[in-house]
PDB file of N, CA and C in Angstrom:
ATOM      1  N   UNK A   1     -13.403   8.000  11.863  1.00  0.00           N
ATOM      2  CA  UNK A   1     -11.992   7.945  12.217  1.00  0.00           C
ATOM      3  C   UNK A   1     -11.171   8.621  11.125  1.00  0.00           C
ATOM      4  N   UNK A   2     -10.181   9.405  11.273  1.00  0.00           N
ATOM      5  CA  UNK A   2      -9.083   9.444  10.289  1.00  0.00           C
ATOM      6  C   UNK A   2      -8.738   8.608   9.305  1.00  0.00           C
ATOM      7  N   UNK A   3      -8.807   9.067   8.378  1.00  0.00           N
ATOM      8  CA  UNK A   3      -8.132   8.245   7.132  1.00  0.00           C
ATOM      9  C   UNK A   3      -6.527   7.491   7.001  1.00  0.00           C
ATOM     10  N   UNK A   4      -6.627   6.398   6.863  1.00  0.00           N
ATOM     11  CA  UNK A   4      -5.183   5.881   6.880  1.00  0.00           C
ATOM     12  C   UNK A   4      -4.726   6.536   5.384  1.00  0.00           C
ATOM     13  N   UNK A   5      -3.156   6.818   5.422  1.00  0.00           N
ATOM     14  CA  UNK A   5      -1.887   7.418   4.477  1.00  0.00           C
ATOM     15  C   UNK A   5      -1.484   5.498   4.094  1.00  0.00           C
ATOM     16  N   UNK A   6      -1.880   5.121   2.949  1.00  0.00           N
ATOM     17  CA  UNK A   6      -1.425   4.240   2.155  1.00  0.00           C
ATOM     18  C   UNK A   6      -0.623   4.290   1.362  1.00  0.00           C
ATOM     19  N   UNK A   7       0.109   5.646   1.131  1.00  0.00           N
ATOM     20  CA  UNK A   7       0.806   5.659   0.008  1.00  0.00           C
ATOM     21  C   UNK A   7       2.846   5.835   0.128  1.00  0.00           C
ATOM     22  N   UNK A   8       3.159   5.481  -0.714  1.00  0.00           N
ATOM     23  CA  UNK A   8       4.670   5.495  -0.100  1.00  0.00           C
ATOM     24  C   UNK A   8       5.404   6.614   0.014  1.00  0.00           C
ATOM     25  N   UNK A   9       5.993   6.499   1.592  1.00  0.00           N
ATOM     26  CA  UNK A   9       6.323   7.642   2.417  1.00  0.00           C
ATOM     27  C   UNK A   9       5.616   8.371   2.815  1.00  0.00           C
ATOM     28  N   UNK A  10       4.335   7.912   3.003  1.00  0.00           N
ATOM     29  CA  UNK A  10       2.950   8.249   3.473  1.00  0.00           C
ATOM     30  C   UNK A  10       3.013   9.993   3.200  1.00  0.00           C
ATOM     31  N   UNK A  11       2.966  10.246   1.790  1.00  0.00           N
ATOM     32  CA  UNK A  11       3.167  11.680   1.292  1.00  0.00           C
ATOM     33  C   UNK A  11       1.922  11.931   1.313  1.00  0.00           C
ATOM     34  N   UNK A  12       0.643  11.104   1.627  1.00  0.00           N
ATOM     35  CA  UNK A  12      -0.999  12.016   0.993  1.00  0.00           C
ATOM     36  C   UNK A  12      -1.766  11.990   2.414  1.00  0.00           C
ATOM     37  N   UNK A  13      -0.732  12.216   3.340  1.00  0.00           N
ATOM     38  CA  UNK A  13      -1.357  12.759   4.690  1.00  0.00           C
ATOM     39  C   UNK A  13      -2.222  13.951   4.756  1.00  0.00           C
ATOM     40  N   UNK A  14      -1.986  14.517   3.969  1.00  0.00           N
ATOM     41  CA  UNK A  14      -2.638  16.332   4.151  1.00  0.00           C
ATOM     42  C   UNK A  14      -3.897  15.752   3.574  1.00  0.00           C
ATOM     43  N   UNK A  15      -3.735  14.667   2.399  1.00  0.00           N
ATOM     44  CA  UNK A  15      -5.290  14.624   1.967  1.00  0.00           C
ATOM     45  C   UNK A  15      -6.292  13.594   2.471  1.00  0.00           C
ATOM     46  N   UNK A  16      -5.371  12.916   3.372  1.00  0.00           N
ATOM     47  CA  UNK A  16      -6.115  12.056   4.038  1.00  0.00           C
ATOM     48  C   UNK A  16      -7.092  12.659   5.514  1.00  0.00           C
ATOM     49  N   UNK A  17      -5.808  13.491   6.244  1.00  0.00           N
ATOM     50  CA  UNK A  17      -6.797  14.331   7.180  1.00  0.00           C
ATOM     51  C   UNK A  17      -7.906  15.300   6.340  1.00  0.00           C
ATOM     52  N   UNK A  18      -7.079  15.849   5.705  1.00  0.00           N
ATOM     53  CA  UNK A  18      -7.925  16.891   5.092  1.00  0.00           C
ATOM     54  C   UNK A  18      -9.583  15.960   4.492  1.00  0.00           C
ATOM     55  N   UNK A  19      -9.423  14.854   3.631  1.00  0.00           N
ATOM     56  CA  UNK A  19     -11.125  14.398   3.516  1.00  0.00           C
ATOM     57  C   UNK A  19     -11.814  13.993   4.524  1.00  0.00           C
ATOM     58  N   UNK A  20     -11.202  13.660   5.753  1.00  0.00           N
ATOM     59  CA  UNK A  20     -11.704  12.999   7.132  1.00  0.00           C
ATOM     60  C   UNK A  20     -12.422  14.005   7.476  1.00  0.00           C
ATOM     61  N   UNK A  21     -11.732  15.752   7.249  1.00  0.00           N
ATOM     62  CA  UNK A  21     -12.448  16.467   8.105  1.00  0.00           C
ATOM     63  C   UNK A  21     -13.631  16.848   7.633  1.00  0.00           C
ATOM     64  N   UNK A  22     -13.351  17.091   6.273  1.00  0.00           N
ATOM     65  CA  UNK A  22     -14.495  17.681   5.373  1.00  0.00           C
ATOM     66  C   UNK A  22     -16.326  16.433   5.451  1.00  0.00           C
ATOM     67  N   UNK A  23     -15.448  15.142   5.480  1.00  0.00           N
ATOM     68  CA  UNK A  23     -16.454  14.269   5.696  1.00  0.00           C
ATOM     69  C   UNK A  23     -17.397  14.391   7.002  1.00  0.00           C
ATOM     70  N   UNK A  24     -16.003  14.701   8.642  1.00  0.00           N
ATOM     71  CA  UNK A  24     -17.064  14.836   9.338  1.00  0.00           C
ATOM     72  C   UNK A  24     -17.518  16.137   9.181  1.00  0.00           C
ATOM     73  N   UNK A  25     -17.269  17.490   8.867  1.00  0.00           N
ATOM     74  CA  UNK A  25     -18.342  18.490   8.163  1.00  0.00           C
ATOM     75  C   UNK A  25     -19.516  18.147   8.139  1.00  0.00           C
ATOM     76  N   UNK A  26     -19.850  17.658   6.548  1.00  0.00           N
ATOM     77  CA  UNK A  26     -20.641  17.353   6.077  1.00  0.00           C
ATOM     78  C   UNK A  26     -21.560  16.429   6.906  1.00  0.00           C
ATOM     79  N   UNK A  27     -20.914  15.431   7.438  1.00  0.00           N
ATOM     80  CA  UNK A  27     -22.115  14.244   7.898  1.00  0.00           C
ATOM     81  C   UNK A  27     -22.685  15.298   9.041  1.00  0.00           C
ATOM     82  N   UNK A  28     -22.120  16.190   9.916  1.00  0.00           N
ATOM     83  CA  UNK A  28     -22.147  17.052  10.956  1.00  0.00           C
ATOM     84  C   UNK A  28     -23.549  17.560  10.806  1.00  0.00           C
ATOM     85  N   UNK A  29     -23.822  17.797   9.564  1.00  0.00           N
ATOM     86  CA  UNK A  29     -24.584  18.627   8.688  1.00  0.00           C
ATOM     87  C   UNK A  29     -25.965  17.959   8.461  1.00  0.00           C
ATOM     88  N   UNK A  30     -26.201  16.772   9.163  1.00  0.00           N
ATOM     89  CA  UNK A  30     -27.263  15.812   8.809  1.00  0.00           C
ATOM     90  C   UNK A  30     -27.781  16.148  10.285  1.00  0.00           C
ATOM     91  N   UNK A  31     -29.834  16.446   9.873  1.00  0.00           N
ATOM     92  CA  UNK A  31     -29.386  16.603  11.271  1.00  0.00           C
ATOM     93  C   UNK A  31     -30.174  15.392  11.984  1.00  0.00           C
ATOM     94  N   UNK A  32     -30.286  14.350  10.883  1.00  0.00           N
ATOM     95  CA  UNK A  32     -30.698  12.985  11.765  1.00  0.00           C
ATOM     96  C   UNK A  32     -29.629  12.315  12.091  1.00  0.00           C
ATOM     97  N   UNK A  33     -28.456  12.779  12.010  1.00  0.00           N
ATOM     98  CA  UNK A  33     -27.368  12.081  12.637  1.00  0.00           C
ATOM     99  C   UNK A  33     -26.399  12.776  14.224  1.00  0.00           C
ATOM    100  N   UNK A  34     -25.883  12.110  14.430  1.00  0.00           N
ATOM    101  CA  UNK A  34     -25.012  12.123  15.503  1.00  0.00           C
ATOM    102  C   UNK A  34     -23.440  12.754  15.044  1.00  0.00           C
ATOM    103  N   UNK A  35     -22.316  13.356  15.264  1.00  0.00           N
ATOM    104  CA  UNK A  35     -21.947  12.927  14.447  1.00  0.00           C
ATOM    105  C   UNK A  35     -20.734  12.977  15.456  1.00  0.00           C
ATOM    106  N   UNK A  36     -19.238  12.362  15.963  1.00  0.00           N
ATOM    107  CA  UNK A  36     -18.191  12.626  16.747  1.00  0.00           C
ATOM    108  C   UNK A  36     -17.432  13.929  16.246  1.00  0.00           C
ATOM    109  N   UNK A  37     -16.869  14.473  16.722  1.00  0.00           N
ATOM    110  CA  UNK A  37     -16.330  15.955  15.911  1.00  0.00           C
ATOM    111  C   UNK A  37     -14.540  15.309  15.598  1.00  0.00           C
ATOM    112  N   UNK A  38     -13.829  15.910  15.044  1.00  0.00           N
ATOM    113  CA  UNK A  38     -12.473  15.731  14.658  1.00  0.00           C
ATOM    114  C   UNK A  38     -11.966  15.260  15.952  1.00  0.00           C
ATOM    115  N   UNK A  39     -11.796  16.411  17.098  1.00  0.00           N
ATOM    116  CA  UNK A  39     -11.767  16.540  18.122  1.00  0.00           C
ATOM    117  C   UNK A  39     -11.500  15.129  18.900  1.00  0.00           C
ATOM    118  N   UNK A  40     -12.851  14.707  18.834  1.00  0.00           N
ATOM    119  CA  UNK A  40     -13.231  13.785  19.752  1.00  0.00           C
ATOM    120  C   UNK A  40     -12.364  12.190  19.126  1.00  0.00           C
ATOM    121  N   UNK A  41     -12.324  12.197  17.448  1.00  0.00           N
ATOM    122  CA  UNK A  41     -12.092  11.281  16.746  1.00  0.00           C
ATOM    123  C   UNK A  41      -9.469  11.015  17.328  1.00  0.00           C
ATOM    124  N   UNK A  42      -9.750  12.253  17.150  1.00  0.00           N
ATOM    125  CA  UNK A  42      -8.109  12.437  16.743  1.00  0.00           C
ATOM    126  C   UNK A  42      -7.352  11.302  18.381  1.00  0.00           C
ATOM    127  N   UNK A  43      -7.736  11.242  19.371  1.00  0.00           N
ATOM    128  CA  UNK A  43      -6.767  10.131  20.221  1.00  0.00           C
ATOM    129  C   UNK A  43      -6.932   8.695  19.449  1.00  0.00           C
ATOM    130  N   UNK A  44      -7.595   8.815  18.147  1.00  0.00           N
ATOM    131  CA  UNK A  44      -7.389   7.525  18.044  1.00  0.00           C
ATOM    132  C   UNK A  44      -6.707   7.404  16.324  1.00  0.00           C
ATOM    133  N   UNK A  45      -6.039   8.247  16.163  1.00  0.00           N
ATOM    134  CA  UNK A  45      -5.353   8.578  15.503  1.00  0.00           C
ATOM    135  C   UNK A  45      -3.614   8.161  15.143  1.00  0.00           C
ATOM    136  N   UNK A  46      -3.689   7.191  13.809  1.00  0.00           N
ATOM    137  CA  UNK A  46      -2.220   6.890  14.330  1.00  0.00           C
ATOM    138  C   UNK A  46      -2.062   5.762  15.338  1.00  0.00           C
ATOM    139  N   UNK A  47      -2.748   5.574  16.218  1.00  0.00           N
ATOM    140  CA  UNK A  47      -3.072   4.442  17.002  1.00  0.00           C
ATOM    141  C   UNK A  47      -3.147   2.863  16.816  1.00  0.00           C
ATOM    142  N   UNK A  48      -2.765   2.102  17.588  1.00  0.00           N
ATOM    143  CA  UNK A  48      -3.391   1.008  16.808  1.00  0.00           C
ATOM    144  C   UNK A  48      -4.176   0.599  18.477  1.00  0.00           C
ATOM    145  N   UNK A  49      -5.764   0.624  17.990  1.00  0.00           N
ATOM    146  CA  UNK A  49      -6.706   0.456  19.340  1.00  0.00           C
ATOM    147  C   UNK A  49      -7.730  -0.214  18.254  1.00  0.00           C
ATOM    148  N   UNK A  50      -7.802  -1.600  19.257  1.00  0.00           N
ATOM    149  CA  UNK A  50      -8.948  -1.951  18.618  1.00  0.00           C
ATOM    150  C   UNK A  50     -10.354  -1.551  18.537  1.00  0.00           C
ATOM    151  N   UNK A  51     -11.216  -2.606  17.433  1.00  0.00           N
ATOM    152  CA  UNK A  51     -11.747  -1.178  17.029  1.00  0.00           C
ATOM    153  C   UNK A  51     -13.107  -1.686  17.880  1.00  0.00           C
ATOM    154  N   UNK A  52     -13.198  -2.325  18.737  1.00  0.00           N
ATOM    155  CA  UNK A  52     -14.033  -2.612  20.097  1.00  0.00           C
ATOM    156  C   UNK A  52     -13.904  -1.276  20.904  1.00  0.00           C
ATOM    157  N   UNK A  53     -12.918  -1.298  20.829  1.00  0.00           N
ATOM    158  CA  UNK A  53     -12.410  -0.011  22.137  1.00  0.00           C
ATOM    159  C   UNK A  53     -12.846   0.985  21.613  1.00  0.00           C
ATOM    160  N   UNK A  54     -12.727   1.056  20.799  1.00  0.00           N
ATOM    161  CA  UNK A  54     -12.295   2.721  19.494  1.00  0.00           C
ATOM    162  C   UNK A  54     -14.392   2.869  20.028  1.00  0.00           C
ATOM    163  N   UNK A  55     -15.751   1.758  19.014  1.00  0.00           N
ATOM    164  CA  UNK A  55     -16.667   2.012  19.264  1.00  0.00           C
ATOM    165  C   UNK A  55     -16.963   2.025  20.994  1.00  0.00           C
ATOM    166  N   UNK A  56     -16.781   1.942  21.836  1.00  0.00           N
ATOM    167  CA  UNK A  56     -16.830   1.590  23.105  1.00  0.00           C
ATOM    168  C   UNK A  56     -16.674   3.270  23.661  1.00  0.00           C
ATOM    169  N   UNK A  57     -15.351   3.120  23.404  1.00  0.00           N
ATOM    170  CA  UNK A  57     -14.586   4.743  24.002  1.00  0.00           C
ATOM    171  C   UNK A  57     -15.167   6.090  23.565  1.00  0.00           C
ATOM    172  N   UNK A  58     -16.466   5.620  22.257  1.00  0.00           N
ATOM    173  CA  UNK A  58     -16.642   6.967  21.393  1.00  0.00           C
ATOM    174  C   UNK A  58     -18.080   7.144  21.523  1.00  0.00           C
ATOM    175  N   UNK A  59     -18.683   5.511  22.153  1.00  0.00           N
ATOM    176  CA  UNK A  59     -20.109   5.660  22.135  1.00  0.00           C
ATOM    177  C   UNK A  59     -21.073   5.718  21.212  1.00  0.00           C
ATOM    178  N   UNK A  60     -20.133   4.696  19.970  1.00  0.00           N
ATOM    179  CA  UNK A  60     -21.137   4.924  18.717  1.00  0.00           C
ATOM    180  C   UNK A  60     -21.367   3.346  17.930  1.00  0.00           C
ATOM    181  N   UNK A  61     -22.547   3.544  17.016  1.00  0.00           N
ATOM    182  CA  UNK A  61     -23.024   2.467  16.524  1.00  0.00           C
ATOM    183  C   UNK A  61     -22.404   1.881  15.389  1.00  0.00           C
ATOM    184  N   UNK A  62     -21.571   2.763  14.662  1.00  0.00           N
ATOM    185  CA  UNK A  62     -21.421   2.607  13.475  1.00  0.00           C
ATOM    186  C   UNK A  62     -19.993   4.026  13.297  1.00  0.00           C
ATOM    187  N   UNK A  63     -19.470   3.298  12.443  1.00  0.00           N
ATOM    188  CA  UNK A  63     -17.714   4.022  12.250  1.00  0.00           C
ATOM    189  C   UNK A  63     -17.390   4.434  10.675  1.00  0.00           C
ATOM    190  N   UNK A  64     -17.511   5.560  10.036  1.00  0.00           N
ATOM    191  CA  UNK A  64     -16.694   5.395   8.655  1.00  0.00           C
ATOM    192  C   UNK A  64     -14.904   5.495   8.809  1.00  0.00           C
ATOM    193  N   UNK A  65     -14.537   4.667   8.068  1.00  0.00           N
ATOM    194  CA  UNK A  65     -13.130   4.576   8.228  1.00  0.00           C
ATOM    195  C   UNK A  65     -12.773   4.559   6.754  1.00  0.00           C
ATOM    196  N   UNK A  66     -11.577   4.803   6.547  1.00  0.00           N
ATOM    197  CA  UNK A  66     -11.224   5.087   5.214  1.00  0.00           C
ATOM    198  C   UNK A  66      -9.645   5.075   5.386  1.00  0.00           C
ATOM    199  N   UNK A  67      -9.453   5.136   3.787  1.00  0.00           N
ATOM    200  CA  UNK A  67      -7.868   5.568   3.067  1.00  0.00           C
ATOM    201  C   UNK A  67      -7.756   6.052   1.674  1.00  0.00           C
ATOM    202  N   UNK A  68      -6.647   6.108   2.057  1.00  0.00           N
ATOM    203  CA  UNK A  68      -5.926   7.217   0.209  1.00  0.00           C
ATOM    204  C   UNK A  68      -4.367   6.521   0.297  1.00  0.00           C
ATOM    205  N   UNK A  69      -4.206   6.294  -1.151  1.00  0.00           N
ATOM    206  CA  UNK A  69      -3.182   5.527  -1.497  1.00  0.00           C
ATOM    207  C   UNK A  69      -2.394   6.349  -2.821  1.00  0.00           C
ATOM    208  N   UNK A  70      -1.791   5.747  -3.276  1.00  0.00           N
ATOM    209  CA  UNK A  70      -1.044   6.072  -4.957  1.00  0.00           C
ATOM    210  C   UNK A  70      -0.902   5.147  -5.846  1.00  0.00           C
ATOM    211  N   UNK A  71      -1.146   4.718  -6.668  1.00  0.00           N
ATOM    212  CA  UNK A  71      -1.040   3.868  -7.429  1.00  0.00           C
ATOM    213  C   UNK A  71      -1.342   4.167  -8.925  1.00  0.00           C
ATOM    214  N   UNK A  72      -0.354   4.029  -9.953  1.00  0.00           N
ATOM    215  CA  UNK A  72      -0.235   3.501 -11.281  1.00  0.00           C
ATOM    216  C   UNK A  72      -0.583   5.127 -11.514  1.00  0.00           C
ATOM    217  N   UNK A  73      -0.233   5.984 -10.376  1.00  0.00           N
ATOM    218  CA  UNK A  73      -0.348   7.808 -11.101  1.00  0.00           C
ATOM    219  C   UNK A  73      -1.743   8.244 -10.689  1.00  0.00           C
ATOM    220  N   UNK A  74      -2.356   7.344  -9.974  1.00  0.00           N
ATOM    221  CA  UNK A  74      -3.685   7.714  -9.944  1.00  0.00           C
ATOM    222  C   UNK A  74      -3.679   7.765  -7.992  1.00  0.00           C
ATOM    223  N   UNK A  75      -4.532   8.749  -7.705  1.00  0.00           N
ATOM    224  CA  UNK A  75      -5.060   8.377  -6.194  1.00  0.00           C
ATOM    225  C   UNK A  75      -6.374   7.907  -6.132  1.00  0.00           C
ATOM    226  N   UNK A  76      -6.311   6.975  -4.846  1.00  0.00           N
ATOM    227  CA  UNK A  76      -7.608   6.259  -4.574  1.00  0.00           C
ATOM    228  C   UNK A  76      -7.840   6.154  -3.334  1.00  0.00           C
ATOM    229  N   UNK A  77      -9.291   6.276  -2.652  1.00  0.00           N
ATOM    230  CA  UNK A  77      -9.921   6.726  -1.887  1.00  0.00           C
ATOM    231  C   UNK A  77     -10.690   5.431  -1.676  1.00  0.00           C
ATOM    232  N   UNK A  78     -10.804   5.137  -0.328  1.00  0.00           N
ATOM    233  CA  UNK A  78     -11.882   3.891  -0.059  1.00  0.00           C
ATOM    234  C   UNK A  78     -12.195   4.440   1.282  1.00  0.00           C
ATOM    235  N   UNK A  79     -13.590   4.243   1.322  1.00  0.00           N
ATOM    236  CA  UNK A  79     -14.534   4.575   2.480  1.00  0.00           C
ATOM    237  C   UNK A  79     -15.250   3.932   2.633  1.00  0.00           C
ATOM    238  N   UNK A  80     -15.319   3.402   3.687  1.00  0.00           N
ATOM    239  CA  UNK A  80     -16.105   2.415   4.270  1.00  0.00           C
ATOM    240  C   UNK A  80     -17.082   2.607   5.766  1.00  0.00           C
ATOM    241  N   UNK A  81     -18.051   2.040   5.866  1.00  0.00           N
ATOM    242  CA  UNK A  81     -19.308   2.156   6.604  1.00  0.00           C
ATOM    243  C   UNK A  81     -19.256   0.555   7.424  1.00  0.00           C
ATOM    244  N   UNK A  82     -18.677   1.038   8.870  1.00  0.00           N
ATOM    245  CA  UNK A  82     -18.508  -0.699  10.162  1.00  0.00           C
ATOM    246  C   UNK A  82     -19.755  -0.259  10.963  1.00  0.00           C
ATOM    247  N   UNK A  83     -20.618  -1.405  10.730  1.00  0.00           N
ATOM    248  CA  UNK A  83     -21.333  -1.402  12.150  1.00  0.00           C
ATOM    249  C   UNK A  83     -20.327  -1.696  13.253  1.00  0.00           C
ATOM    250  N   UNK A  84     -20.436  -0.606  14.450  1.00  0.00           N
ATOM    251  CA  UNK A  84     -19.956  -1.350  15.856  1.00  0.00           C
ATOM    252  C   UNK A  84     -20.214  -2.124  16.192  1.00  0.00           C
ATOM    253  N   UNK A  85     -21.573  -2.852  16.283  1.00  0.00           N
ATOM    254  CA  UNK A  85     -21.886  -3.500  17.248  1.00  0.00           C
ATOM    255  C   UNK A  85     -21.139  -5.175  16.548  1.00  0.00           C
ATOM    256  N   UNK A  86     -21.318  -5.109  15.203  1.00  0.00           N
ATOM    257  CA  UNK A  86     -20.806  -6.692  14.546  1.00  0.00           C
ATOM    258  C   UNK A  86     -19.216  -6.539  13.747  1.00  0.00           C
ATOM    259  N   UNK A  87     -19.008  -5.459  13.092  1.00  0.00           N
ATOM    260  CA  UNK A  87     -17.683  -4.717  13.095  1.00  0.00           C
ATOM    261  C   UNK A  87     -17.827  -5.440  11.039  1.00  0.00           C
ATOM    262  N   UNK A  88     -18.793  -5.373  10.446  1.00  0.00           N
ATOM    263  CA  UNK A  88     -19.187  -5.757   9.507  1.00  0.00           C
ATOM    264  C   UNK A  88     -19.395  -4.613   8.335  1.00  0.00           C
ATOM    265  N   UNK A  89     -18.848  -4.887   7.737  1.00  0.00           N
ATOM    266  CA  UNK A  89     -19.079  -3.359   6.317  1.00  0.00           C
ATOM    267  C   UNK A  89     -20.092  -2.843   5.826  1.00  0.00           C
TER     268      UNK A  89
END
């Protein structure tokens, strides 16, 4: 999924899409994986759909979801790995 903009006035949008895409790139790039393309990811974008629906609607087992924030001058990045099926980290 797209990276949530945590930061105030949600100014680190460019770098939030921008690592989402590069991530699905890369995972794209595995070729024991599956991977959803930008494409397929972006209606759920901005959205608030739960995230039943979100794995349901996309046909997948497992979701990285993430964010980028600002804080104390520094940016920070959290990425995280949900099983669908239990919605567990």
């Amino acid at each position: 999924l797209y990276f949530d903009d945590h930061s105030p006035g949600r100014t680190l949008g460019y770098l939030a899409d921008g690592l989402t895409e590069e991530l699905i790139d890369q995972l794209a790039q595995v070729s024991a994986l599956r991977v959803v393309s930008r494409n397929g990811v972006k209606p759920f974008r901005d959205r608030a759909v739960p995230f039943d629906s979100v794995v349901r609607a996309l046909g997948v087992g497992s979701v990285v979801e993430g964010s980028v924030q600002r804080s104390a001058g520094r940016t920070r990045v959290t990425v995280q790995l949900v099983d669908g099926a239990t919605g567990m980290h």
